[in-house]
PDB file of N, CA and C in Angstrom:
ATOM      1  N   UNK A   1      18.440  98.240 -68.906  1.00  0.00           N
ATOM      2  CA  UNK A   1      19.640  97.442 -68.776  1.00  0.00           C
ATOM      3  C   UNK A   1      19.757  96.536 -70.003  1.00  0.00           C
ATOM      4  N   UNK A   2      20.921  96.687 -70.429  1.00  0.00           N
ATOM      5  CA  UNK A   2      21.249  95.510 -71.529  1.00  0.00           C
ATOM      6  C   UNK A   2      22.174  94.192 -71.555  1.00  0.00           C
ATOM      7  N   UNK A   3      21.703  93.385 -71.927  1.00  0.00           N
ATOM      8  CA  UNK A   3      22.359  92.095 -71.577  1.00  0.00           C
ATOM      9  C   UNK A   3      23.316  92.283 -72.414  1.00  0.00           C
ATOM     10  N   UNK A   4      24.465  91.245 -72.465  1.00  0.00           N
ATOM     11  CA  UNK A   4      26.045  91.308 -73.421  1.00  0.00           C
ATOM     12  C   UNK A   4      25.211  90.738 -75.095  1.00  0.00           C
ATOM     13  N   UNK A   5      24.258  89.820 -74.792  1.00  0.00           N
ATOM     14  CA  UNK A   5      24.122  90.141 -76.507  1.00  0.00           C
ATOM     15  C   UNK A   5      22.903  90.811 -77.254  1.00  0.00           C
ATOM     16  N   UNK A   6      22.584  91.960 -75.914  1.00  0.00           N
ATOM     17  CA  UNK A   6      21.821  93.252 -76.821  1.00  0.00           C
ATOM     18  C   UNK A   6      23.030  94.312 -77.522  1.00  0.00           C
ATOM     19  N   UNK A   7      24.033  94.142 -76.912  1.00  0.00           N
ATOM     20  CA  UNK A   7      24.857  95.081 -76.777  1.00  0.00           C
ATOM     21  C   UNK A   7      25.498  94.828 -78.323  1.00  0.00           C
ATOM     22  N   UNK A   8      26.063  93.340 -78.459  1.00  0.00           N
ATOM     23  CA  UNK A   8      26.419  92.974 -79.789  1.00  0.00           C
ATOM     24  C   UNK A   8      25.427  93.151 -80.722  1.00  0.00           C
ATOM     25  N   UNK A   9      24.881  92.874 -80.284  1.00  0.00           N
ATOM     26  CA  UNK A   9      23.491  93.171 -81.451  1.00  0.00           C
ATOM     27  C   UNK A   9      23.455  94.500 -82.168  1.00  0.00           C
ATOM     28  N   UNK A  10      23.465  95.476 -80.768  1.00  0.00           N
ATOM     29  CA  UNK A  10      23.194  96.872 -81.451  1.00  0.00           C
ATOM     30  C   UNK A  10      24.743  97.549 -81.844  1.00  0.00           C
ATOM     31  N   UNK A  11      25.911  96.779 -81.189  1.00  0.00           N
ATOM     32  CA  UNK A  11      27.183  97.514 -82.145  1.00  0.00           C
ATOM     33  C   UNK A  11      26.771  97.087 -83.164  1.00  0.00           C
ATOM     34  N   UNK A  12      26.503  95.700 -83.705  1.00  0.00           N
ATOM     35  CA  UNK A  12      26.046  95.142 -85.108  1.00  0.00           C
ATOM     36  C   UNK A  12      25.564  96.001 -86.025  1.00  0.00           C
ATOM     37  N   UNK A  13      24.710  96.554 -85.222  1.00  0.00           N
ATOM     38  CA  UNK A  13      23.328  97.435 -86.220  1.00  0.00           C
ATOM     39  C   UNK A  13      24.076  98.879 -86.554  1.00  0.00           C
ATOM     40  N   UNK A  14      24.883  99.492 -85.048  1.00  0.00           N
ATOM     41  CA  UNK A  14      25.116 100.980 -85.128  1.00  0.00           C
ATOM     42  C   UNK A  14      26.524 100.978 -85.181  1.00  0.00           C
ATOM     43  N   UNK A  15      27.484 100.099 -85.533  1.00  0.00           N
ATOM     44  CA  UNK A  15      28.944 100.189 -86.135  1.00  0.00           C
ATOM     45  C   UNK A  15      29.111  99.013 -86.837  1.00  0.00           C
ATOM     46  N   UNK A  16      28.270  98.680 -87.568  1.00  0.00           N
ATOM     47  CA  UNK A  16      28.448  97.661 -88.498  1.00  0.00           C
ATOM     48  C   UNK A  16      29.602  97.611 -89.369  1.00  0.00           C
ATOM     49  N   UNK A  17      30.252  98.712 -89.656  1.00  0.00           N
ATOM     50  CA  UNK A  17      31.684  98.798 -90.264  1.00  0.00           C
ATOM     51  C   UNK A  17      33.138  98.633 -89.558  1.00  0.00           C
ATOM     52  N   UNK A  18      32.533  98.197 -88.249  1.00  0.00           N
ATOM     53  CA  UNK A  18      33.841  98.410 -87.580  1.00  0.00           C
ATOM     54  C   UNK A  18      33.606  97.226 -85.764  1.00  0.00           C
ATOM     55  N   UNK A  19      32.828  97.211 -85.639  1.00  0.00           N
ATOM     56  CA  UNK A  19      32.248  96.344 -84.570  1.00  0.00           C
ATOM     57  C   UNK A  19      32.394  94.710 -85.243  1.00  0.00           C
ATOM     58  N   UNK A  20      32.482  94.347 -85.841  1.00  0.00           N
ATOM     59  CA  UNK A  20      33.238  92.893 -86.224  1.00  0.00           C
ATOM     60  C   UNK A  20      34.863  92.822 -85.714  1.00  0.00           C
ATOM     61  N   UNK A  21      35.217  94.372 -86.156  1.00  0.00           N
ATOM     62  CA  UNK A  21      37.143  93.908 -86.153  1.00  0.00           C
ATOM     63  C   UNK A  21      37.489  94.176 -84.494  1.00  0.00           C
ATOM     64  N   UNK A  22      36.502  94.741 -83.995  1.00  0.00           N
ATOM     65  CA  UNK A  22      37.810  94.318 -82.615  1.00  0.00           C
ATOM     66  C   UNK A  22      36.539  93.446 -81.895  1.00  0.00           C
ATOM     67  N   UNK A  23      37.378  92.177 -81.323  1.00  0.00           N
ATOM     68  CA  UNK A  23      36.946  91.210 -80.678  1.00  0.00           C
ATOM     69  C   UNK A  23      36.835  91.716 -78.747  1.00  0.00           C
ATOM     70  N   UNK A  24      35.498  92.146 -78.792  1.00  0.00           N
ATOM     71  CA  UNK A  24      35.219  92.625 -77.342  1.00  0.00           C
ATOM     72  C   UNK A  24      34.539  91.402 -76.322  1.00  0.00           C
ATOM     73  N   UNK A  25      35.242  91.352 -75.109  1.00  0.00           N
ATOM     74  CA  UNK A  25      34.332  90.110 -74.278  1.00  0.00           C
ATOM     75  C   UNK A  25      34.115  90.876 -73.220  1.00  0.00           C
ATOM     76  N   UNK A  26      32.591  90.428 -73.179  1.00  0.00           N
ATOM     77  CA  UNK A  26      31.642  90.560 -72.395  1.00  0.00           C
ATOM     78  C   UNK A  26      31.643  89.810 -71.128  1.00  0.00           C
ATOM     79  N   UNK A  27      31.529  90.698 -69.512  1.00  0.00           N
ATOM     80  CA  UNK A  27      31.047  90.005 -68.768  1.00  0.00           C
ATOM     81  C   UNK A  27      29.808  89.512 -68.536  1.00  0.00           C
ATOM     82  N   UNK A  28      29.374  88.437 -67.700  1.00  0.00           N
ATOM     83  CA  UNK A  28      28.265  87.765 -68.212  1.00  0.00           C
ATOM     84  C   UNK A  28      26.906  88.917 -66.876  1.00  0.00           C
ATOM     85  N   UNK A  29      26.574  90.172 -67.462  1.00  0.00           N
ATOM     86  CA  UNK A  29      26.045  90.806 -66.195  1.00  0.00           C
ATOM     87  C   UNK A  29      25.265  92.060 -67.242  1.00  0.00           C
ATOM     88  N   UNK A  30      24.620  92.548 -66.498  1.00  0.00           N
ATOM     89  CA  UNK A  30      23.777  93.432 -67.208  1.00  0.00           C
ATOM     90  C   UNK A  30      24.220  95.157 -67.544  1.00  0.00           C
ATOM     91  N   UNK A  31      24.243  95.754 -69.024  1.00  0.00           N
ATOM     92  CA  UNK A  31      24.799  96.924 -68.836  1.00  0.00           C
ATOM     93  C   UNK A  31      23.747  98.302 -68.785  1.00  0.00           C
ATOM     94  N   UNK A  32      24.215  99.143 -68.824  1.00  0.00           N
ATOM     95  CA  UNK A  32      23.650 100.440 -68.594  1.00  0.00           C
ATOM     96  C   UNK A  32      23.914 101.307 -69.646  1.00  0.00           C
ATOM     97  N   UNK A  33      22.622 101.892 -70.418  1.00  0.00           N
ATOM     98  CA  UNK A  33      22.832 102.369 -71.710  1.00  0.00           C
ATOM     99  C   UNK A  33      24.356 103.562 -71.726  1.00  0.00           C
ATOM    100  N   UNK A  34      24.544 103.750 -70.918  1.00  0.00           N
ATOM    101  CA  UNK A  34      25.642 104.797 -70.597  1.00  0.00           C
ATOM    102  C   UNK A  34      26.832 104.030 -70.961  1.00  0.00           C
ATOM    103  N   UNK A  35      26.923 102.930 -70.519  1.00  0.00           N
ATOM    104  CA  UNK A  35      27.609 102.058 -70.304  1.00  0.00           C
ATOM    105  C   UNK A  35      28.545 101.744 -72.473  1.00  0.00           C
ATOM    106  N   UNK A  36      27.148 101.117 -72.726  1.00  0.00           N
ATOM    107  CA  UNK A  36      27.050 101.276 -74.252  1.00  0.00           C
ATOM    108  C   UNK A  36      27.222 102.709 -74.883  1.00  0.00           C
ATOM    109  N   UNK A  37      26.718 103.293 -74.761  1.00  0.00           N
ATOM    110  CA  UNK A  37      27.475 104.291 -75.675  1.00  0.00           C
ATOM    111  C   UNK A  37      28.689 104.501 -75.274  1.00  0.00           C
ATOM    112  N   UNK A  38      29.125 104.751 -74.174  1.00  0.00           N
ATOM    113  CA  UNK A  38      30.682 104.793 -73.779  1.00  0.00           C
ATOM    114  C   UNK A  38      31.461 104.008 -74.845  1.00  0.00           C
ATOM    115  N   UNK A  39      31.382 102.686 -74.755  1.00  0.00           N
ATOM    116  CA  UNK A  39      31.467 101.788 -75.972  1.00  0.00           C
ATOM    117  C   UNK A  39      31.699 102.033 -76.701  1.00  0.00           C
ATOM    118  N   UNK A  40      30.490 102.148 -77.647  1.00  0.00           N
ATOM    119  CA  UNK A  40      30.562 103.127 -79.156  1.00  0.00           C
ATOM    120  C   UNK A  40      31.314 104.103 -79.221  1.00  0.00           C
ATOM    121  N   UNK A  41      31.659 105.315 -78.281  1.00  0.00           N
ATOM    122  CA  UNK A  41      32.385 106.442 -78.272  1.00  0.00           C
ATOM    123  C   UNK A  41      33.632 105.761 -78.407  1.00  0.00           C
ATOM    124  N   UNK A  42      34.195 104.751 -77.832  1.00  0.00           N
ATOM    125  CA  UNK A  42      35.281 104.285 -77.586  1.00  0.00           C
ATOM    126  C   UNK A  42      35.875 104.053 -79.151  1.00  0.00           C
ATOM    127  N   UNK A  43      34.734 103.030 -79.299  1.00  0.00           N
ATOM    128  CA  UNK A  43      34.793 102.130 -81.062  1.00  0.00           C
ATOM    129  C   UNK A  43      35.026 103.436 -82.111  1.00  0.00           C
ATOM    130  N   UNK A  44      34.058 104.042 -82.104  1.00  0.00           N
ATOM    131  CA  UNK A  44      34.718 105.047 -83.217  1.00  0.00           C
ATOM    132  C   UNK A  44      35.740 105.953 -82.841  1.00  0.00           C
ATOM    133  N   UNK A  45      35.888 106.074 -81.996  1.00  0.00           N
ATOM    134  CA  UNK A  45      37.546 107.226 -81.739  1.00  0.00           C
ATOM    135  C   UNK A  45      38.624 106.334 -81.964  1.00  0.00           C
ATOM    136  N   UNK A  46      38.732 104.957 -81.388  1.00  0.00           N
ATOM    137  CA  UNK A  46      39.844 103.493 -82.201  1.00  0.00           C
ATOM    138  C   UNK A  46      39.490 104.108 -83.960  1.00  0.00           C
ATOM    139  N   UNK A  47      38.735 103.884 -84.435  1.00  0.00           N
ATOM    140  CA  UNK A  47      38.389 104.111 -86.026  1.00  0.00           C
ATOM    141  C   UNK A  47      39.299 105.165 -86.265  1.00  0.00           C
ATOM    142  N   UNK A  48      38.679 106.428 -86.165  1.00  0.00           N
ATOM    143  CA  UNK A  48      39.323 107.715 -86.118  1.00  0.00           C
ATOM    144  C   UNK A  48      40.889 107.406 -85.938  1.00  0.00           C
ATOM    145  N   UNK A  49      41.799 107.216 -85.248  1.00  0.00           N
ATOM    146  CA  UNK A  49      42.700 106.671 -85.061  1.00  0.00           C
ATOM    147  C   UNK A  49      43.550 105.644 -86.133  1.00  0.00           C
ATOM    148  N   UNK A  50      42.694 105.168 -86.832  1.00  0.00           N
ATOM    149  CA  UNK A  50      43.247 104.094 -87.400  1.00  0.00           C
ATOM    150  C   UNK A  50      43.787 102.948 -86.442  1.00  0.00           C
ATOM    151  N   UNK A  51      43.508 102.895 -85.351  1.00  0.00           N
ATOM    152  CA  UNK A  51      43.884 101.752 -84.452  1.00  0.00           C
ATOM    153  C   UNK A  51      43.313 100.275 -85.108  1.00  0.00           C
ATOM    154  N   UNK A  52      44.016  99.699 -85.605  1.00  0.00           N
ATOM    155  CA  UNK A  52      43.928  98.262 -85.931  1.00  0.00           C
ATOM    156  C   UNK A  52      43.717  97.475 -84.565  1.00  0.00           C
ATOM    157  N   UNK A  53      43.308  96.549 -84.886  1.00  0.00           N
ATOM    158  CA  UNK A  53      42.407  95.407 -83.821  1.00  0.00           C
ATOM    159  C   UNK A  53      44.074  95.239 -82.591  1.00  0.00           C
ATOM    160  N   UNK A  54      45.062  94.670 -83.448  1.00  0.00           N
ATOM    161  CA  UNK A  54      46.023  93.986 -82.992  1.00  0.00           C
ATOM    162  C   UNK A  54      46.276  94.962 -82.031  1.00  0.00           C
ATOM    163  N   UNK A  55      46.672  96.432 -82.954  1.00  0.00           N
ATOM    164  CA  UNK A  55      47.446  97.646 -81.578  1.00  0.00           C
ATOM    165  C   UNK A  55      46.452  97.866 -80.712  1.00  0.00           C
ATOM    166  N   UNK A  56      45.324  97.474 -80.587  1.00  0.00           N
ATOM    167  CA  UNK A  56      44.932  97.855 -79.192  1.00  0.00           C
ATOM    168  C   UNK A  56      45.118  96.956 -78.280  1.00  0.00           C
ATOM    169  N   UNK A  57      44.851  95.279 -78.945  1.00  0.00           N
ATOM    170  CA  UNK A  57      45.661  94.295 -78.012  1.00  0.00           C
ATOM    171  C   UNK A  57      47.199  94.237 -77.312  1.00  0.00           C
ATOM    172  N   UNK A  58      47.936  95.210 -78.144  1.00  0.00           N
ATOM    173  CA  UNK A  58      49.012  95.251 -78.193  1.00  0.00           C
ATOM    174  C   UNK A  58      49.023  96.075 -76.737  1.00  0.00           C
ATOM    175  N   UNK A  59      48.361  97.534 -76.700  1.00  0.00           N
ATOM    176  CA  UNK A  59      48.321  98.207 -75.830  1.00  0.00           C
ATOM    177  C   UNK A  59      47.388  97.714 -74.562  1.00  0.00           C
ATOM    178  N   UNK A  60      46.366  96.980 -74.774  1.00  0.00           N
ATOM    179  CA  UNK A  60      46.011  96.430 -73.891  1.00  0.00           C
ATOM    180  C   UNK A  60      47.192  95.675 -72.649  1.00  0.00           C
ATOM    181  N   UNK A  61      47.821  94.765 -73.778  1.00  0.00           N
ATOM    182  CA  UNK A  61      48.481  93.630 -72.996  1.00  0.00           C
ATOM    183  C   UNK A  61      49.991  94.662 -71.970  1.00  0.00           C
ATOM    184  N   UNK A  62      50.394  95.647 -72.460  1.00  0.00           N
ATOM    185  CA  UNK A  62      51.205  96.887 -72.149  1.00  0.00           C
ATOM    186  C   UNK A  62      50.805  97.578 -70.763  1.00  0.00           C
ATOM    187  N   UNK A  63      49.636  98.012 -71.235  1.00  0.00           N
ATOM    188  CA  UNK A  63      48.949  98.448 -69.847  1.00  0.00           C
ATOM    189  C   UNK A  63      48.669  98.084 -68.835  1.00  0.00           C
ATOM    190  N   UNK A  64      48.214  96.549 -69.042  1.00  0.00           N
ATOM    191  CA  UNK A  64      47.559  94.993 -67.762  1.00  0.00           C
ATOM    192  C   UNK A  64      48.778  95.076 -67.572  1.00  0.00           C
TER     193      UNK A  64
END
């Protein structure tokens, strides 16, 4: 299980090019490595995409 700032830690380490620009919040609870890579899968397919930080907020706020 990983706490919310193993998790930053290791986007840090394993998307260091791209894990700064979108601002992700963490609930305060423990995750499941599945959990994290899901994550990562997520983070680089946004990349792939060219999804800028904003349009996913954008689509976020669309969707909620």
């Amino acid at each position: 299980m990983l706490t919310p700032n193993e998790i930053r830690r290791r986007l840090r380490r394993d998307l260091f090019t791209i894990a700064e620009a979108y601002q992700i919040g963490f609930e305060d609870r423990l995750y499941t490595e599945a959990e994290y890579e899901h994550l990562k899968q997520t983070l680089l397919q946004l990349q792939e995409l060219n999804m800028a930080p904003q349009h996913v907020e954008q689509l976020l706020a669309i969707n909620g």
